[in-house]
Protein backbone atom coordinates (compact mmCIF):
# COMPACT_ATOMS: atom_id res chain seq x y z
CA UNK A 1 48.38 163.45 57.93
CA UNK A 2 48.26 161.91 54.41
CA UNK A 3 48.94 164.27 51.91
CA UNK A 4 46.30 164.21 49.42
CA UNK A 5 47.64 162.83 46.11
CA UNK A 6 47.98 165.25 42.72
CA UNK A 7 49.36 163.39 39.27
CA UNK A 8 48.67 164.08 35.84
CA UNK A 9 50.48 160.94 34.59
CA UNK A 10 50.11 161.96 31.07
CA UNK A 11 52.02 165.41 31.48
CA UNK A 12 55.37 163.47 31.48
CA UNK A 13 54.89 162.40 28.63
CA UNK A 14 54.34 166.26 26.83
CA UNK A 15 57.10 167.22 28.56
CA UNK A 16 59.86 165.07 26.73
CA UNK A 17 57.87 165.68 23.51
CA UNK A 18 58.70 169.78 24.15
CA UNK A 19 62.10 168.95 24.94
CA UNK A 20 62.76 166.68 21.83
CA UNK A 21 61.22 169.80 19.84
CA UNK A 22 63.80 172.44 20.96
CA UNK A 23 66.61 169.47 20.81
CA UNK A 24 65.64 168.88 17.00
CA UNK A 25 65.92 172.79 16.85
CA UNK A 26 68.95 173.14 18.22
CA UNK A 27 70.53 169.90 16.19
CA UNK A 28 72.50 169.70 12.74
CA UNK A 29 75.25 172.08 13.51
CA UNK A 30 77.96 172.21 11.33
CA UNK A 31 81.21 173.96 10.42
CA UNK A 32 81.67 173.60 6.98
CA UNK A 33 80.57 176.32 4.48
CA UNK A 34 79.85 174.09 1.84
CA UNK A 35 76.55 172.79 3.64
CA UNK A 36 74.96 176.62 3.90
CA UNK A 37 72.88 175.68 0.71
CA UNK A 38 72.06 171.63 1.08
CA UNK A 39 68.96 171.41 0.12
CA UNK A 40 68.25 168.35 2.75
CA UNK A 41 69.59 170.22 5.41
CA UNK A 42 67.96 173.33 4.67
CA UNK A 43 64.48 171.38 4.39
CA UNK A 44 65.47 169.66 7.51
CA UNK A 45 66.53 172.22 9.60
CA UNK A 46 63.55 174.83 8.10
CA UNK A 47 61.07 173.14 7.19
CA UNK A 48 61.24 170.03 9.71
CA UNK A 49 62.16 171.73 12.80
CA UNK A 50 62.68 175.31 12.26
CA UNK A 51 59.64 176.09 14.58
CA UNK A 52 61.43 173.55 17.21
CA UNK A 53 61.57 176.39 19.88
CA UNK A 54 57.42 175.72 20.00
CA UNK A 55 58.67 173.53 22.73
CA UNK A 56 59.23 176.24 25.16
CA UNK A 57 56.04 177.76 24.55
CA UNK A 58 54.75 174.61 25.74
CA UNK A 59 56.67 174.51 28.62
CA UNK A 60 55.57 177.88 29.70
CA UNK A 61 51.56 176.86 29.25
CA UNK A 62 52.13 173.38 30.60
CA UNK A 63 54.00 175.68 33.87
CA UNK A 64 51.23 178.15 34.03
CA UNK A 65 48.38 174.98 34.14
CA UNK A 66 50.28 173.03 36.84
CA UNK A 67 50.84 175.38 39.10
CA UNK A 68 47.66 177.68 39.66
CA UNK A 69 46.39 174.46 39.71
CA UNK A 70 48.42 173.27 42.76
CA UNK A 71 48.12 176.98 43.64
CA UNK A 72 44.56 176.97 44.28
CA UNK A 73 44.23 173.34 45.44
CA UNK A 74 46.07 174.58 48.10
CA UNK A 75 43.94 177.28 49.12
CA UNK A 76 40.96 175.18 49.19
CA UNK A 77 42.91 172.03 51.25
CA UNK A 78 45.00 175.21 54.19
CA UNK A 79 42.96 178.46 53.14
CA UNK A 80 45.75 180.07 51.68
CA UNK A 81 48.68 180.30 49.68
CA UNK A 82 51.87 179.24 51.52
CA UNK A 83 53.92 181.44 49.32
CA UNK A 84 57.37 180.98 51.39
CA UNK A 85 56.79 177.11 51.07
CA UNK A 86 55.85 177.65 47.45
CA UNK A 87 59.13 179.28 46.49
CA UNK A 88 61.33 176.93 48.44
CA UNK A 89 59.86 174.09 46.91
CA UNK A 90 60.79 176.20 43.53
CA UNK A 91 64.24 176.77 44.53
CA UNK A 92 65.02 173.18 45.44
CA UNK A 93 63.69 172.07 42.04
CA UNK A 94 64.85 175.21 39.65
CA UNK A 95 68.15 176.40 41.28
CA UNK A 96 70.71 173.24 41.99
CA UNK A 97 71.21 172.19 38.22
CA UNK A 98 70.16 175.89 37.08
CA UNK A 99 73.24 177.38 38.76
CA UNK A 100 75.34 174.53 37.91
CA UNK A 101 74.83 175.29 34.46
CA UNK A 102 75.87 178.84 35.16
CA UNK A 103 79.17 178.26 36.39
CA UNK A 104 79.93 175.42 33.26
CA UNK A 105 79.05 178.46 31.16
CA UNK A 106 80.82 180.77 32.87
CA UNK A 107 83.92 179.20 33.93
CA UNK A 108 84.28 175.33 32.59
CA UNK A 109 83.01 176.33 28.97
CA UNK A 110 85.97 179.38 29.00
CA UNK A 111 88.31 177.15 30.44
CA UNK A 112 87.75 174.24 27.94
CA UNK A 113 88.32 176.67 24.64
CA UNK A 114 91.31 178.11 26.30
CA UNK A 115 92.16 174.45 26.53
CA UNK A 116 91.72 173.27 22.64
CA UNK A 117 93.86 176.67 21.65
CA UNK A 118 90.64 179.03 21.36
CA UNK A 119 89.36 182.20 22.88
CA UNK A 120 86.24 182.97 24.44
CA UNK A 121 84.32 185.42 23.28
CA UNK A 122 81.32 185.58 26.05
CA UNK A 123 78.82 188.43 26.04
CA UNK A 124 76.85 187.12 28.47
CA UNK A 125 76.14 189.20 32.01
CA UNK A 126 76.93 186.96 34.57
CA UNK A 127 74.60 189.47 36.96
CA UNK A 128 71.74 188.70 34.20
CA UNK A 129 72.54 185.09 34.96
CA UNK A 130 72.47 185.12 38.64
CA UNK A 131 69.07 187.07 39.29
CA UNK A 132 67.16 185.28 36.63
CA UNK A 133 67.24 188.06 34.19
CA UNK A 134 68.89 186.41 31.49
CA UNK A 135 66.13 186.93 28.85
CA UNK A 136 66.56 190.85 29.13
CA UNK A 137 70.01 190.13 28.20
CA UNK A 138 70.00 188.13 25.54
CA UNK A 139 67.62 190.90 23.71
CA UNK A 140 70.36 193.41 24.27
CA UNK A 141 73.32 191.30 23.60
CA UNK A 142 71.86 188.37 21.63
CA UNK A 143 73.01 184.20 22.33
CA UNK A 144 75.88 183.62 24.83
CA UNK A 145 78.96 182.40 23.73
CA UNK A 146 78.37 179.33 26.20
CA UNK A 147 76.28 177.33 24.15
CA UNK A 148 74.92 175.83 27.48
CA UNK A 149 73.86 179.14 29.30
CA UNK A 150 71.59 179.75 25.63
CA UNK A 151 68.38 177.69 26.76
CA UNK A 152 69.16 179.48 30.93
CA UNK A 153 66.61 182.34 29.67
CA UNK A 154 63.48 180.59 29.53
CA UNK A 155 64.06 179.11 33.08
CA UNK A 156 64.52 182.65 34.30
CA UNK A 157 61.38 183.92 33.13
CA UNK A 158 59.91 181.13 34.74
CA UNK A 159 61.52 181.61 37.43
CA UNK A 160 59.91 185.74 37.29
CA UNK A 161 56.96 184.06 36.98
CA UNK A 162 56.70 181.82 40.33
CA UNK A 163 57.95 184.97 41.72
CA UNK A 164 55.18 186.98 41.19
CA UNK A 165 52.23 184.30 40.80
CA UNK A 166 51.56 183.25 44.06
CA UNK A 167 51.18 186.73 45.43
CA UNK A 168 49.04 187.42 42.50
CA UNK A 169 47.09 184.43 43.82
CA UNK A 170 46.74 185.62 47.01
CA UNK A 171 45.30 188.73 46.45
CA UNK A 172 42.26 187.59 44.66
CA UNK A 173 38.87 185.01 46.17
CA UNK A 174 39.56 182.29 43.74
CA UNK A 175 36.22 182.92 42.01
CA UNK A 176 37.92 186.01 40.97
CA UNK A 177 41.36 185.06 39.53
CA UNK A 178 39.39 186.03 35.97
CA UNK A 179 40.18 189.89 36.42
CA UNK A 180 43.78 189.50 37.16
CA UNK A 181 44.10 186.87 34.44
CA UNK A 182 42.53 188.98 31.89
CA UNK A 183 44.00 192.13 33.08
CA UNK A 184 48.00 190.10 32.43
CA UNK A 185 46.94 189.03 28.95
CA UNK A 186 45.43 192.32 27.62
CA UNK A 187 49.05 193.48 28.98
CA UNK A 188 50.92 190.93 27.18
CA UNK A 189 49.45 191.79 24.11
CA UNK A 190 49.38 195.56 24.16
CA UNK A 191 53.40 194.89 25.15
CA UNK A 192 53.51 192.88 22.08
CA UNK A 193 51.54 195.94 19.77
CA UNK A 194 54.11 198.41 21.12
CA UNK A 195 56.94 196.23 20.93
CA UNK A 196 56.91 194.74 17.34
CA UNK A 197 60.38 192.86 17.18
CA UNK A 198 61.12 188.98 17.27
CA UNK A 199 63.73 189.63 20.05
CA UNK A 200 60.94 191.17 22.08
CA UNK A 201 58.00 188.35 21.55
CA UNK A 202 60.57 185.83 21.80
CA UNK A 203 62.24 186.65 25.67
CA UNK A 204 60.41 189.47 26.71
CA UNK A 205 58.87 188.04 29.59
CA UNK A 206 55.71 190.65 28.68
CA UNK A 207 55.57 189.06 26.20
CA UNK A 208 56.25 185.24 27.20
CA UNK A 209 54.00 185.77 30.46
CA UNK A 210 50.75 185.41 28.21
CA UNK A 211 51.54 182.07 27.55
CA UNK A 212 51.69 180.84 31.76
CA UNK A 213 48.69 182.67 32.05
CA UNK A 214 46.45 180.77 29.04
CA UNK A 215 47.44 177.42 31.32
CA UNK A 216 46.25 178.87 34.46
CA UNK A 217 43.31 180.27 32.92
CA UNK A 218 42.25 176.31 31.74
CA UNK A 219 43.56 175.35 35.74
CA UNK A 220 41.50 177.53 37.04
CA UNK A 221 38.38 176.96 34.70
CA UNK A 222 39.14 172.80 35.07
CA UNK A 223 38.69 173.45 39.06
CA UNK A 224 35.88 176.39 39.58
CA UNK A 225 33.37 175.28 36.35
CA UNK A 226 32.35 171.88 35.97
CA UNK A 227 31.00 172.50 32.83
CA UNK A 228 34.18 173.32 31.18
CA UNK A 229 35.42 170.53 32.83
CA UNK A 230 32.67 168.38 31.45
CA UNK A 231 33.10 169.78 28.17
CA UNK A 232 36.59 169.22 27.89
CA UNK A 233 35.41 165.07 29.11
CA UNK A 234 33.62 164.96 26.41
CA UNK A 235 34.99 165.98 23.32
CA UNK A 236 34.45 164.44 20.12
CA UNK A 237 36.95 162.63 18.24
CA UNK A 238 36.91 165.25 15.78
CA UNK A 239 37.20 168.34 17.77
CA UNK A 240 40.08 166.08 19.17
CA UNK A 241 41.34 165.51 15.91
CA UNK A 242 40.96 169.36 14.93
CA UNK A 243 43.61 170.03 17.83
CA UNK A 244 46.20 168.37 16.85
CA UNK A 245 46.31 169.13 13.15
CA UNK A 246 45.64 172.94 14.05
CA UNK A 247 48.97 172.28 16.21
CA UNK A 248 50.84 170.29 13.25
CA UNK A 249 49.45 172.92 10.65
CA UNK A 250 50.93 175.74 12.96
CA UNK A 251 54.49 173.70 13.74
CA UNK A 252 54.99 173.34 9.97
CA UNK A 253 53.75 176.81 8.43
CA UNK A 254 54.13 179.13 11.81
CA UNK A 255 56.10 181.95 9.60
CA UNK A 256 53.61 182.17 6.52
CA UNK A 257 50.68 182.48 8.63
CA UNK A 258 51.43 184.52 11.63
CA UNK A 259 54.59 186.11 11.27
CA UNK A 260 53.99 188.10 8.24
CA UNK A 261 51.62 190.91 9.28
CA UNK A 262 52.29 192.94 12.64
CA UNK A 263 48.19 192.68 13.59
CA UNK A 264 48.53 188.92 13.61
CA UNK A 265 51.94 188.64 15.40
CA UNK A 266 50.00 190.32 18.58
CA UNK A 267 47.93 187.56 18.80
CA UNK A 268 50.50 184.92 17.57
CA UNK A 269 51.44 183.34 20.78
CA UNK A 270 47.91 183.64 22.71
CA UNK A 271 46.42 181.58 19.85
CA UNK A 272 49.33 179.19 19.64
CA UNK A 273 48.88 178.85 23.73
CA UNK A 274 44.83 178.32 23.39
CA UNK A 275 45.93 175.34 21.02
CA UNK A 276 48.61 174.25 23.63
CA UNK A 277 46.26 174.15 26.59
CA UNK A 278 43.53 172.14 24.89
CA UNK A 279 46.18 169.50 24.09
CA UNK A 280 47.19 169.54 27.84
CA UNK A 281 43.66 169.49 28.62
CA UNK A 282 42.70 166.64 26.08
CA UNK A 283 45.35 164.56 27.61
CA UNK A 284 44.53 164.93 31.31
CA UNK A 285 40.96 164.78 31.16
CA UNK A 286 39.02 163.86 28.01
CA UNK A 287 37.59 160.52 27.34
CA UNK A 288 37.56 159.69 23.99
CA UNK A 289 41.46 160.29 23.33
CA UNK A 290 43.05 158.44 20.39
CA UNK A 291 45.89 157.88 22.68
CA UNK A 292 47.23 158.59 26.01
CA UNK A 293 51.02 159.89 26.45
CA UNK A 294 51.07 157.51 29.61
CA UNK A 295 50.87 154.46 27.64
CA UNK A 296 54.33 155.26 26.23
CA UNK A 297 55.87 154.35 29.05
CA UNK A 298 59.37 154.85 27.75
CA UNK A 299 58.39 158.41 26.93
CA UNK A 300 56.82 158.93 30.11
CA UNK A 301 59.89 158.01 31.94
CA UNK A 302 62.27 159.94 30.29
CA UNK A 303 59.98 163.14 30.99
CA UNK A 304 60.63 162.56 34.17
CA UNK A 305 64.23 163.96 33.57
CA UNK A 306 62.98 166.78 31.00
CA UNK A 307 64.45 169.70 33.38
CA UNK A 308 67.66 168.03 32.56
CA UNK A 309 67.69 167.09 28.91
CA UNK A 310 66.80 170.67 28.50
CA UNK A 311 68.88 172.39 30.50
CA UNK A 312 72.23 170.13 29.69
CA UNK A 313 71.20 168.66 25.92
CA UNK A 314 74.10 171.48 24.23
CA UNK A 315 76.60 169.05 26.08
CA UNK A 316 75.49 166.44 24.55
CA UNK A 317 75.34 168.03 20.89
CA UNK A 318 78.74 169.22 21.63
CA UNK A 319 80.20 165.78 22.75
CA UNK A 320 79.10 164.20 19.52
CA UNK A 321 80.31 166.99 17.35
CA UNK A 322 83.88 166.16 18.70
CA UNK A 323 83.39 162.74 18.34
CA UNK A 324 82.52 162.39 14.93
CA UNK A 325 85.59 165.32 14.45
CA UNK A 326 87.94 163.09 15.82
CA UNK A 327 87.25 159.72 14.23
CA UNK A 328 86.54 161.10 10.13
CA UNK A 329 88.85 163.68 8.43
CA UNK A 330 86.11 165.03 6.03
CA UNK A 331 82.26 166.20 7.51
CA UNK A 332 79.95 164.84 5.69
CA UNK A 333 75.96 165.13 5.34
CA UNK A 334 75.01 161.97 7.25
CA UNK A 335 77.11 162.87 10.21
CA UNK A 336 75.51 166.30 10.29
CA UNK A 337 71.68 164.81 10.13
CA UNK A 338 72.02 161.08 11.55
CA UNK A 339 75.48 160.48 13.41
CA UNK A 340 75.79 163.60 15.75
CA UNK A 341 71.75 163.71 15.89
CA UNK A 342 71.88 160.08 17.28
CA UNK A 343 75.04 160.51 19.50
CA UNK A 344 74.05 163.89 20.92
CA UNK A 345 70.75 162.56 21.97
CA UNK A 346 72.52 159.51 23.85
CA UNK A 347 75.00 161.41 25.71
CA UNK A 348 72.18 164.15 26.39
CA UNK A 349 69.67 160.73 28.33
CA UNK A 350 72.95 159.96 29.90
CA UNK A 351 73.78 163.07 30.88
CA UNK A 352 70.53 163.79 32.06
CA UNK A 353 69.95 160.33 33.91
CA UNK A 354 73.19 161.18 36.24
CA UNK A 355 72.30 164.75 36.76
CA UNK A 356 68.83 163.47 37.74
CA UNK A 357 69.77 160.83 40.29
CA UNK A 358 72.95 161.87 41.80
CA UNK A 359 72.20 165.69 41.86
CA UNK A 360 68.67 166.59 41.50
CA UNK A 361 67.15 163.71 43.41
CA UNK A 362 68.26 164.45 46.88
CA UNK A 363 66.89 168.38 46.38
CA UNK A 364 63.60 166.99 45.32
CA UNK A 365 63.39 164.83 48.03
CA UNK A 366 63.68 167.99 50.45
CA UNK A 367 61.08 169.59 48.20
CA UNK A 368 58.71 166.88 49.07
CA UNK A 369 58.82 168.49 52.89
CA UNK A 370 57.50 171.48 52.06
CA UNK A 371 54.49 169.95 49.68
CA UNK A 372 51.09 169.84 50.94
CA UNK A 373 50.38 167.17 48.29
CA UNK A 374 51.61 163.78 47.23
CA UNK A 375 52.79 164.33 43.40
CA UNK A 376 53.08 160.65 42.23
């Protein structure tokens, strides 16, 4: 049988935009005192990209949209959910490089400051690691000393989340999925009332589970209500245009205007995620776009290795760090913001590129078995 064919060519696109958002935000490191108050860094790294980390909130609404979606066309094409298929095709795509990034943290990144004549000082539950947990652990014991294992927690709340969704999915008539959506955000932010702390908004995944849930909320309304659907065709160039400087105004002033009284913080992240959808939305269905992220076909193509930029980038930043260490004596300010920004993105594609055809490749093509659809 020929699988029925499911692509949202512009979503590759969004994806290596996230990830070069969190890279920017995790960029600029430096050793040397004397840099704390640098005015160019400090507008740089704060003003620039100090709400870089948006990125994973788009990767959690871009998750929650592509899946229900998938989700419930598969439903529609078998009459159910296939929820052991579902999380084997999840584990084949999530758990190869996921775990491989656990044991660099665990025992290569040890093994390598034991080698340059330092200790490590990890924090880090390994048990946290291994059942997907991590995010509960880095509220109680903060970052990892692995650099690398830092970014793990967002790919184990995801990972809670394709847990849980499908048999979520399952228990509802599609026409329904409403009440449990509704019932997961009113959660989300009563956990966030009674749980006022960045630590908890941040990686709580009560708190971060708001965010899937906006994207299946538009998946779902995209597939059961053609008028939303038709509305979303047919915006205007300026509701378009509204969007995306809501977004910009939000990436550049997300502190002074929602972090700053504990009534808005509730509703910090559902707002931010109703802004986040309508870009996903704009891009995969509306008409009168000012631009398409498929048409940047560079862009496009390196999104197609974004689980690996993300999950291995901190190898690359730290690569270029000893690099520029090596060949000049004295750090100075254009290493910090152009030399180990440039280098560390480099080794992070390359990096990436290997990762992607020599390790992830021949999981995804197992995946593929256990797909009811054809995704390119």
């Amino acid at each position: 049988m020929t699988k029925k064919k499911i692509y949202f060519e512009n979503l590759n696109g969004l994806r290596f935009l996230c990830f070069l958002s969190v890279f920017f935000y995790h960029s600029f490191y430096h050793d040397d005192p004397s840099f704390d108050g640098d005015v160019t860094l400090n507008f740089i790294e704060r003003n620039i990209f100090g709400n870089g980390n948006l990125g994973v909130n788009f990767f959690f609404v871009l998750s929650g949209f592509l899946i229900t979606y998938l989700l419930i066309e598969e439903r529609k094409l078998i009459g159910k959910i296939d929820i052991k298929n579902f999380w084997i095709r999840r584990l084949l795509r999530i758990w190869p490089l996921y775990f491989a990034c656990v044991a660099i943290g665990f025992i290569g990144f040890p093994i390598l400051k034991q080698l340059i004549g330092q200790t490590s000082n990890e924090t880090a539950s390994l048990l946290s690691f291994l059942t997907f947990t991590s995010n509960f652990d880095m509220i109680k014991n903060g970052l990892p000393d692995a650099s690398i294992l830092g970014v793990l927690w967002s790919i184990g709340v995801e990972e809670q989340f394709y847990l849980i969704w499908p048999i979520i999915l399952s228990l509802f008539p599609i026409k329904k999925y409403w009440i449990p959506f509704s019932i997961i955000i009113i959660a989300s932010l009563t956990f966030r009332h009674f749980n006022d702390s960045y630590m908890m908004n941040e990686y709580h995944t009560l708190s971060c589970i708001g965010d899937m849930t906006i994207g299946a909320f538009a998946a779902w309304g995209i597939i059961q209500h053609a008028t939303f659907k038709k509305t979303i065709t047919n915006l205007n160039k300026v509701s378009i245009a509204t969007i995306y400087i809501i977004f910009g105004l939000i990436y550049s002033f997300r502190d002074e205007v929602f972090l700053q009284n504990h009534s808005v913080r509730i509703f910090e992240r559902l707002f931010i995620a109703i802004i986040i959808i309508f870009i996903i939305l704009e891009q995969n269905y509306s008409k009168n776009s000012f631009f398409k992220m498929s048409s940047f076909k560079n862009i496009s193509k390196l999104g197609e290795i974004t689980y690996g930029l993300y999950s291995l980038h901190f190898i690359g930043i730290l690569i270029a760090i000893k690099i520029t260490n090596l060949i000049f004596e004295q750090e100075q300010l254009w290493h910090i913001i152009i030399l180990d920004t440039i280098l560390a993105f480099t080794f992070s594609i390359f990096i990436a590129k290997i990762s992607y055809h020599y390790f992830e490749k021949p999981f995804l093509r197992i995946k593929e078995k256990f797909s009811y659809f054809k995704m390119k």
